[in-house]
C-alpha atoms as a PDB file:
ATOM      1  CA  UNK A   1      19.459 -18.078 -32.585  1.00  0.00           C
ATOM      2  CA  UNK A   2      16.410 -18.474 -30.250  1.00  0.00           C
ATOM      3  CA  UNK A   3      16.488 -16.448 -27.251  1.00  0.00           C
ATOM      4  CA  UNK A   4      14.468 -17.371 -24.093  1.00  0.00           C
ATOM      5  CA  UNK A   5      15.334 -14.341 -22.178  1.00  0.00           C
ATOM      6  CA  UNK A   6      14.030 -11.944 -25.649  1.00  0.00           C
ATOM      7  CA  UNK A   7      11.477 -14.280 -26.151  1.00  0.00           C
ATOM      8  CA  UNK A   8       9.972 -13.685 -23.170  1.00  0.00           C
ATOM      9  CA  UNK A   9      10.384 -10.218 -23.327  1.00  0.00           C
ATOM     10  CA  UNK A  10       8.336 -10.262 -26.278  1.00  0.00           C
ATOM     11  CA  UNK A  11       5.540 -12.240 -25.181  1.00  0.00           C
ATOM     12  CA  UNK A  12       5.325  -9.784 -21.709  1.00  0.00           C
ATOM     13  CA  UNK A  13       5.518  -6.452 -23.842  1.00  0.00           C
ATOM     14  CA  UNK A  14       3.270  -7.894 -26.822  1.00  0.00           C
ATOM     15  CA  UNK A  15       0.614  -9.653 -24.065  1.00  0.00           C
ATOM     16  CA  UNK A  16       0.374  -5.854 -22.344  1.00  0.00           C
ATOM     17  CA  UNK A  17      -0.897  -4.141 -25.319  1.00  0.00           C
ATOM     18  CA  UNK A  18      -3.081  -6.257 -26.903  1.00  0.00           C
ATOM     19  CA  UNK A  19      -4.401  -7.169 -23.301  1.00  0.00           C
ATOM     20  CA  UNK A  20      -5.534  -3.295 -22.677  1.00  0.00           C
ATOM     21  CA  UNK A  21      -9.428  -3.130 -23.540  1.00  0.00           C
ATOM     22  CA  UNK A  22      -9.720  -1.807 -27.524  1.00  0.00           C
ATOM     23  CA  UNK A  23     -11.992  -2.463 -30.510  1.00  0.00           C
ATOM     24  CA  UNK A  24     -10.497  -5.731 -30.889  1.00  0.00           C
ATOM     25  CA  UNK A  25     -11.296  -7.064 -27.828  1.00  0.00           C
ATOM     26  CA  UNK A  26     -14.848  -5.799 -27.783  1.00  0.00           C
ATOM     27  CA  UNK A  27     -15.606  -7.605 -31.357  1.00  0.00           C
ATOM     28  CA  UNK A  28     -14.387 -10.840 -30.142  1.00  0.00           C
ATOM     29  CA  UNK A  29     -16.628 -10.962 -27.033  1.00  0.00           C
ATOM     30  CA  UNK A  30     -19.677  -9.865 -29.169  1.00  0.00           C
ATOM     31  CA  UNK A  31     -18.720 -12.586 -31.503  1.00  0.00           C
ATOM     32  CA  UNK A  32     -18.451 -15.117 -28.847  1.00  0.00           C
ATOM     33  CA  UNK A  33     -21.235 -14.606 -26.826  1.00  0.00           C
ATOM     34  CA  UNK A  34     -23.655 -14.664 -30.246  1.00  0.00           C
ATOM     35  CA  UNK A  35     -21.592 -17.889 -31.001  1.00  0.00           C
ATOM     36  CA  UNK A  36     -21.234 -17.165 -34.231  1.00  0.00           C
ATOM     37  CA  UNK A  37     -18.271 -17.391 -36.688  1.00  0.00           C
ATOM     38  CA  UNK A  38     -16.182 -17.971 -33.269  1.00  0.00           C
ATOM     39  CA  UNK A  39     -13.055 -19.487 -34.768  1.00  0.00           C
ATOM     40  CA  UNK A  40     -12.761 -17.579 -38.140  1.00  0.00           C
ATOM     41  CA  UNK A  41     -13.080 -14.492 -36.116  1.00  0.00           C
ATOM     42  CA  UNK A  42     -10.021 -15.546 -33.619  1.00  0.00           C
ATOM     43  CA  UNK A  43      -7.927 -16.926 -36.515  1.00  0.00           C
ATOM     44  CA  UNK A  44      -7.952 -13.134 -38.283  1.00  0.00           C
ATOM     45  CA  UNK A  45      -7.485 -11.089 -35.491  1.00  0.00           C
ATOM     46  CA  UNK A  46      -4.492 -13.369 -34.558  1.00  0.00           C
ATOM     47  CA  UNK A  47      -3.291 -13.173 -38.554  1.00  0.00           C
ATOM     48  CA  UNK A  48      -3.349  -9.569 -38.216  1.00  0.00           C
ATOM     49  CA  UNK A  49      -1.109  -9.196 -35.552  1.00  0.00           C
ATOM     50  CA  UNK A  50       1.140 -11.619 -36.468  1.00  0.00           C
ATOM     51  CA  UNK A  51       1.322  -9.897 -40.134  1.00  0.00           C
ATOM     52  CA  UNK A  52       1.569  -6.339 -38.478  1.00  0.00           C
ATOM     53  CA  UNK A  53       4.531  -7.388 -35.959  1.00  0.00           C
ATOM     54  CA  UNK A  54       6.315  -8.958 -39.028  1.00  0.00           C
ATOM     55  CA  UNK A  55       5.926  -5.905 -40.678  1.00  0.00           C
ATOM     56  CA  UNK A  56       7.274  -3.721 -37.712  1.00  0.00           C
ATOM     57  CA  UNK A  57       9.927  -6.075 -37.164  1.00  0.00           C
ATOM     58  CA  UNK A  58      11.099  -5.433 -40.708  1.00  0.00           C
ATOM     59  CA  UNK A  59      11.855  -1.928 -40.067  1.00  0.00           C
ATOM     60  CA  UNK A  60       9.123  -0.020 -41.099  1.00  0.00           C
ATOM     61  CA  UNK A  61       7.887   0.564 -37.447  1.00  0.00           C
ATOM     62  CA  UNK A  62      11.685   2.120 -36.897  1.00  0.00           C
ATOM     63  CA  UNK A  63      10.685   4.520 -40.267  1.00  0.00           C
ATOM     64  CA  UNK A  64       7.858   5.608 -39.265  1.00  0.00           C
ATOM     65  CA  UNK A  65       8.754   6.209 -35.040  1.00  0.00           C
ATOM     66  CA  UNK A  66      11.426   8.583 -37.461  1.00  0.00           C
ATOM     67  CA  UNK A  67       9.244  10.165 -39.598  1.00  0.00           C
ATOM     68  CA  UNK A  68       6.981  12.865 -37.623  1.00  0.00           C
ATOM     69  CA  UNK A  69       4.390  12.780 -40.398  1.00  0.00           C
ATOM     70  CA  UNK A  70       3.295   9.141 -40.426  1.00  0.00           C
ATOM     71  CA  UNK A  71       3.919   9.064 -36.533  1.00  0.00           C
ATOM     72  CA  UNK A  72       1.775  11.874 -35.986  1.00  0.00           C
ATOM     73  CA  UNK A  73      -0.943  10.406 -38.672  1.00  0.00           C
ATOM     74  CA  UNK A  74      -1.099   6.959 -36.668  1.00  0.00           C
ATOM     75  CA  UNK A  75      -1.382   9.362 -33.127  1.00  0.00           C
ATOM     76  CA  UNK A  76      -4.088  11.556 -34.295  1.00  0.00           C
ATOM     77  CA  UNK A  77      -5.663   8.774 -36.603  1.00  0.00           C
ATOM     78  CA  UNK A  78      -5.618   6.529 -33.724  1.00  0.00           C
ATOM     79  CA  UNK A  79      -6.999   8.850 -31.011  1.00  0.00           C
ATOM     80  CA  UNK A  80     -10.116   9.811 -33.645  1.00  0.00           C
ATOM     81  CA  UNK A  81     -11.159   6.263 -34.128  1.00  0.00           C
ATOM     82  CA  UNK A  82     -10.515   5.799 -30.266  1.00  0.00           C
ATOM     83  CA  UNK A  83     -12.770   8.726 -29.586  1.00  0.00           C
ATOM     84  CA  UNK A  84     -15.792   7.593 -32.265  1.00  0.00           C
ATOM     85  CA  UNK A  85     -15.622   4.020 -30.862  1.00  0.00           C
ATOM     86  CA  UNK A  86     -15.844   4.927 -27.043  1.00  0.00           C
ATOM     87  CA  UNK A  87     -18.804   7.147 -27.584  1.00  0.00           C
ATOM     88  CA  UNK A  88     -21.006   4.851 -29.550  1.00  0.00           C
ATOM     89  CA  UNK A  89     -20.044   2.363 -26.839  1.00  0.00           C
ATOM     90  CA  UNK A  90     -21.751   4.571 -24.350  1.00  0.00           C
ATOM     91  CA  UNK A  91     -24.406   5.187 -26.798  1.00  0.00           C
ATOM     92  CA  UNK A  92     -25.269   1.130 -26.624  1.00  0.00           C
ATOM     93  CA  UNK A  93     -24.535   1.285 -23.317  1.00  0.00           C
ATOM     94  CA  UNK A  94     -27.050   4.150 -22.778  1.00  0.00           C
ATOM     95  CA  UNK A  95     -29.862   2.066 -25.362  1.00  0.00           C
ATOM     96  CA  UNK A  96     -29.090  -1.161 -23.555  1.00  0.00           C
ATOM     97  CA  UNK A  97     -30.049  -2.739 -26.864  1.00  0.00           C
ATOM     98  CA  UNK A  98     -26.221  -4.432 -27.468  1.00  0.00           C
ATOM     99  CA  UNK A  99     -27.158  -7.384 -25.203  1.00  0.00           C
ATOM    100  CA  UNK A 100     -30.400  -8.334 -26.691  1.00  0.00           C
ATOM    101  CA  UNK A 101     -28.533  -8.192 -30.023  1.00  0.00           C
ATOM    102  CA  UNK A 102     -26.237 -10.695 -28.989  1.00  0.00           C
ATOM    103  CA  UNK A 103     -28.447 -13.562 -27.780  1.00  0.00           C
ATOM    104  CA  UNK A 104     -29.465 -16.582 -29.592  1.00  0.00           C
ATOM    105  CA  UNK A 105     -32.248 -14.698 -30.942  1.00  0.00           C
ATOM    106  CA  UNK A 106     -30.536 -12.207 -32.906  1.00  0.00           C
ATOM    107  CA  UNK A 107     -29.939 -12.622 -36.493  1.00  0.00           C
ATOM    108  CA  UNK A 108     -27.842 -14.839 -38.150  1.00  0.00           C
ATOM    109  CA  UNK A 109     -24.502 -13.110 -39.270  1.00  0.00           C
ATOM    110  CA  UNK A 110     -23.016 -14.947 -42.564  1.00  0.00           C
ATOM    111  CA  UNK A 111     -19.519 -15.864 -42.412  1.00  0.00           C
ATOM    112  CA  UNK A 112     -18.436 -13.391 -44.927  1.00  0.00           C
ATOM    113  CA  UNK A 113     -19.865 -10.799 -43.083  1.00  0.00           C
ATOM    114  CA  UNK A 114     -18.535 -11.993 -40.151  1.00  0.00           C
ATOM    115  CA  UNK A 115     -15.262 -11.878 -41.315  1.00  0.00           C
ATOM    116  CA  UNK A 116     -15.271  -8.250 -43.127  1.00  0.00           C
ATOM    117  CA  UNK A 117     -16.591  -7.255 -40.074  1.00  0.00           C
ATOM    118  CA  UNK A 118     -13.510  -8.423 -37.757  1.00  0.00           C
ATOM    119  CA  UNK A 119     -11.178  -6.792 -40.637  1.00  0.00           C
ATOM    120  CA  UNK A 120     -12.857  -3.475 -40.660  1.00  0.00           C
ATOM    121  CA  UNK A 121     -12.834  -3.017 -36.688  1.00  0.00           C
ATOM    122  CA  UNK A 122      -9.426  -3.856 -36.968  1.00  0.00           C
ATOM    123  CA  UNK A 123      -7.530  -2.310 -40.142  1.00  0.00           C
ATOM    124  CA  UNK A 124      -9.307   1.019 -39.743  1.00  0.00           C
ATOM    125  CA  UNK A 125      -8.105   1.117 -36.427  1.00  0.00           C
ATOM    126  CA  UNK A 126      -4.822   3.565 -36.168  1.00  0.00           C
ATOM    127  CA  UNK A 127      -4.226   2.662 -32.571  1.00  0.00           C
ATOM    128  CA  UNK A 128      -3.425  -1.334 -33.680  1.00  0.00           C
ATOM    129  CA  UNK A 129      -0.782  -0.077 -35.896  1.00  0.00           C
ATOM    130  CA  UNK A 130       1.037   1.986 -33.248  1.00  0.00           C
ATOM    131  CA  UNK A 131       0.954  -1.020 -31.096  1.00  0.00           C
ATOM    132  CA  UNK A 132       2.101  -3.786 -33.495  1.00  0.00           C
ATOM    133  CA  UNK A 133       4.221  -1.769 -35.804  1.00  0.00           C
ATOM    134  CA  UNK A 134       5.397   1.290 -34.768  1.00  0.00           C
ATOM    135  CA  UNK A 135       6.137   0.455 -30.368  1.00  0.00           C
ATOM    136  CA  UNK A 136       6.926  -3.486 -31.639  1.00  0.00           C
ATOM    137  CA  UNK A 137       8.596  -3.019 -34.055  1.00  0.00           C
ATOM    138  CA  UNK A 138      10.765  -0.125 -33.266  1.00  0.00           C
ATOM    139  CA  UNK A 139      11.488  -2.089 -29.855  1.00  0.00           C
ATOM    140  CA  UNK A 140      12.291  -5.275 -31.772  1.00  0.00           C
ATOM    141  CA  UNK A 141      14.138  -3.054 -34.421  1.00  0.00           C
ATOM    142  CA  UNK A 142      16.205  -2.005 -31.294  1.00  0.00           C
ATOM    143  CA  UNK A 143      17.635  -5.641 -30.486  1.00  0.00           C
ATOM    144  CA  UNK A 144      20.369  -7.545 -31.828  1.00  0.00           C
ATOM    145  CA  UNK A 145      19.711  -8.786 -35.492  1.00  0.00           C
ATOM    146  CA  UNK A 146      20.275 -12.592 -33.910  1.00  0.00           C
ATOM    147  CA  UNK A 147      17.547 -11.741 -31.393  1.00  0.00           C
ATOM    148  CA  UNK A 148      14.862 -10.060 -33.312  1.00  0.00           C
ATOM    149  CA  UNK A 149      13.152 -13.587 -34.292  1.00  0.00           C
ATOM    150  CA  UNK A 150      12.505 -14.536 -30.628  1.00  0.00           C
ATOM    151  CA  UNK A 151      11.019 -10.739 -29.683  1.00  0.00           C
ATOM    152  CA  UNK A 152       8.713 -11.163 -32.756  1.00  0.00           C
ATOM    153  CA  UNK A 153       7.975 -15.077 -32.129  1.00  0.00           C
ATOM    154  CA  UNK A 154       7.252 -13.762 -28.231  1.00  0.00           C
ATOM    155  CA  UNK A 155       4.936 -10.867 -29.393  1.00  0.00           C
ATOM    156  CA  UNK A 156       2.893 -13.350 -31.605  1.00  0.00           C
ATOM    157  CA  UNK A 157       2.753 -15.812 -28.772  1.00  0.00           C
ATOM    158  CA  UNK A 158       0.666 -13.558 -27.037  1.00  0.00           C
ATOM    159  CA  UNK A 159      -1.645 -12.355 -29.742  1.00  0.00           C
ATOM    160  CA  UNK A 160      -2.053 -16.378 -30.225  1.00  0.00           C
ATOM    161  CA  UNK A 161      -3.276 -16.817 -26.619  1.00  0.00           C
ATOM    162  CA  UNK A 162      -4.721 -13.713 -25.738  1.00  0.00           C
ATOM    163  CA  UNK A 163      -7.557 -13.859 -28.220  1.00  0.00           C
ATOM    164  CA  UNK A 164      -7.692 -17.610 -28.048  1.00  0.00           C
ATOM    165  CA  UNK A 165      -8.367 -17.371 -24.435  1.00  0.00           C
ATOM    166  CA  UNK A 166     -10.318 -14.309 -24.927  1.00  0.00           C
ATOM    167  CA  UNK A 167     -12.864 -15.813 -27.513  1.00  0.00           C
ATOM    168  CA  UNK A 168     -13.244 -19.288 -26.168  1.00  0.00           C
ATOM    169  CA  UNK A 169     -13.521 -18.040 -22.570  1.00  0.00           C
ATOM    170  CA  UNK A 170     -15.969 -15.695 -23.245  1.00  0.00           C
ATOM    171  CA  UNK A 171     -17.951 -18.503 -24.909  1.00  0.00           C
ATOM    172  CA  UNK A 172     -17.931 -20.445 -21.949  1.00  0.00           C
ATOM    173  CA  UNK A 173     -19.764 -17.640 -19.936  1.00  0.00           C
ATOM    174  CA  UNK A 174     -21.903 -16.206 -22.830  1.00  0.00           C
ATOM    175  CA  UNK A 175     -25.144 -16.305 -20.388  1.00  0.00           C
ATOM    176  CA  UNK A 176     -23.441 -14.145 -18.102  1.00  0.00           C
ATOM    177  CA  UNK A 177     -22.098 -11.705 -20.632  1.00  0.00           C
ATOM    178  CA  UNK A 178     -25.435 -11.824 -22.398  1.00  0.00           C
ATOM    179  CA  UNK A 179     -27.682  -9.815 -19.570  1.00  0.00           C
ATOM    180  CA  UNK A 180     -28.358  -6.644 -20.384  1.00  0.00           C
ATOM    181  CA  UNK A 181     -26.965  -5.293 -17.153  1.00  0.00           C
ATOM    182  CA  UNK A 182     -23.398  -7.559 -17.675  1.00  0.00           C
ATOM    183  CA  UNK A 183     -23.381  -5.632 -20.918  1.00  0.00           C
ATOM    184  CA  UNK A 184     -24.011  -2.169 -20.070  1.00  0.00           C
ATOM    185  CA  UNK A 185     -21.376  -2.112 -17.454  1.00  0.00           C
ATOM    186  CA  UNK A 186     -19.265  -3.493 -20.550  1.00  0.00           C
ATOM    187  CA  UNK A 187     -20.070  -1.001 -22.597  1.00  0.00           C
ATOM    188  CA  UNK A 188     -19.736   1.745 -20.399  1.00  0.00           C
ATOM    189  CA  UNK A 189     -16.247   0.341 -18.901  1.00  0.00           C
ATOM    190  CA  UNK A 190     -15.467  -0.275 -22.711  1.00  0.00           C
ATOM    191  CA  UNK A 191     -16.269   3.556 -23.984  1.00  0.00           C
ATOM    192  CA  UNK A 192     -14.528   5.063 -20.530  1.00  0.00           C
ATOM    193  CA  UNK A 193     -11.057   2.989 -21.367  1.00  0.00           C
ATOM    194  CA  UNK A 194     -11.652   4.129 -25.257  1.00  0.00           C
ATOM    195  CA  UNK A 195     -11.369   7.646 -24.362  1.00  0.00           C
ATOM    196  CA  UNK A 196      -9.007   7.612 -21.546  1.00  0.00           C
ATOM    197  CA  UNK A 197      -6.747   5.678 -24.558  1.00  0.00           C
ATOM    198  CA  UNK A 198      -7.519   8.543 -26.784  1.00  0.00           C
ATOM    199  CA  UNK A 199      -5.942  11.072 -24.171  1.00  0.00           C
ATOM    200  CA  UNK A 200      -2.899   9.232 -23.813  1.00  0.00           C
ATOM    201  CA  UNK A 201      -2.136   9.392 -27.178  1.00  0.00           C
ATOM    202  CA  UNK A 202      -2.935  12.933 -27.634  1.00  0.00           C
ATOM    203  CA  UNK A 203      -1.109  13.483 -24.246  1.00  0.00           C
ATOM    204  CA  UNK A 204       1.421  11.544 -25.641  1.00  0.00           C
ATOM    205  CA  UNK A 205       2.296  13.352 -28.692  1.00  0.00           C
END
């Protein structure tokens, strides 16, 4: 039975963590503001989550909250990646080369490489599985078996308008995100949160 109440619990809890500044995020602005492979590159990052959050929903982000090994796999696994991504942020950042990368200019990017691209920045990335599986799902896990299917519908809502909203906005401004300077201060904002994420989950653990 459909829940508004767990529903919207869902969307609040699922639209905080995918919200916070990550990988993710960062690949779908660079995609919009080249323009390229827009659309395909929304439509996987929102299959993803929704395939991850069905996953955790199922139980296995219950197992593996339980199990210290995978947990502990996912934290350090997580914080690495975290770590590698916020420093070659700052390295771009430091080049200033990103932003003249991403204008109209740059080379054309081929859909299929487009695509493996999105699905490498976000299935090697250990810190979107303790997000979607492991805190969703062992939250949904948590609720009433009647109520699970409105958390999980909630938590896919906002992975549906977050990078919607995310990639199409960003289009919409692309010659502001495209000056160097706009995309320094990304970078270096990007890196910063990428690290402070990194000791949280260390902290964390």
């Amino acid at each position: 039975m459909f829940s508004q109440q767990v529903y919207l619990q869902g969307l609040v809890l699922g639209a905080s963590l995918i919200m916070a500044i990550g990988a993710q995020n960062v690949h779908v602005l660079r995609t919009s503001v080249r323009g390229q492979h827009v659309i395909p590159t929304i439509a996987v990052c929102i299959a993803i989550d929704v395939v991850l959050i069905a996953v955790g929903m199922s139980g296995v982000g219950a197992l593996v909250e339980n199990s210290p090994f995978l947990l502990a796999l996912a934290r350090y696994g997580g914080a690495a990646f975290l770590v590698w991504y916020g420093l070659r942020c700052w390295k771009s950042s430091l080049r200033g080369g990103a932003a003249m990368e991403l204008g109209a200019g740059g080379q054309a990017q081929t859909l299929g490489a487009a695509l493996a691209a999105v699905l490498a920045i976000s299935l090697l990335n250990p810190h979107l599985y303790l997000d979607t599986v492991v805190l969703l799902g062992a939250v949904g896990s948590s609720l009433a078996a009647g109520e699970r299917g409105s958390f999980a519908l909630g938590a896919m809502t906002a992975s549906v308008l977050w990078f919607t909203g995310l990639g199409l906005g960003a289009r919409r401004f692309a010659s502001t995100l495209a000056r160097p300077a706009v995309w320094r201060a990304i970078e270096t904002l990007t890196g910063a949160m990428m690290l402070v994420l990194a000791a949280l989950l260390l902290i964390d653990s």
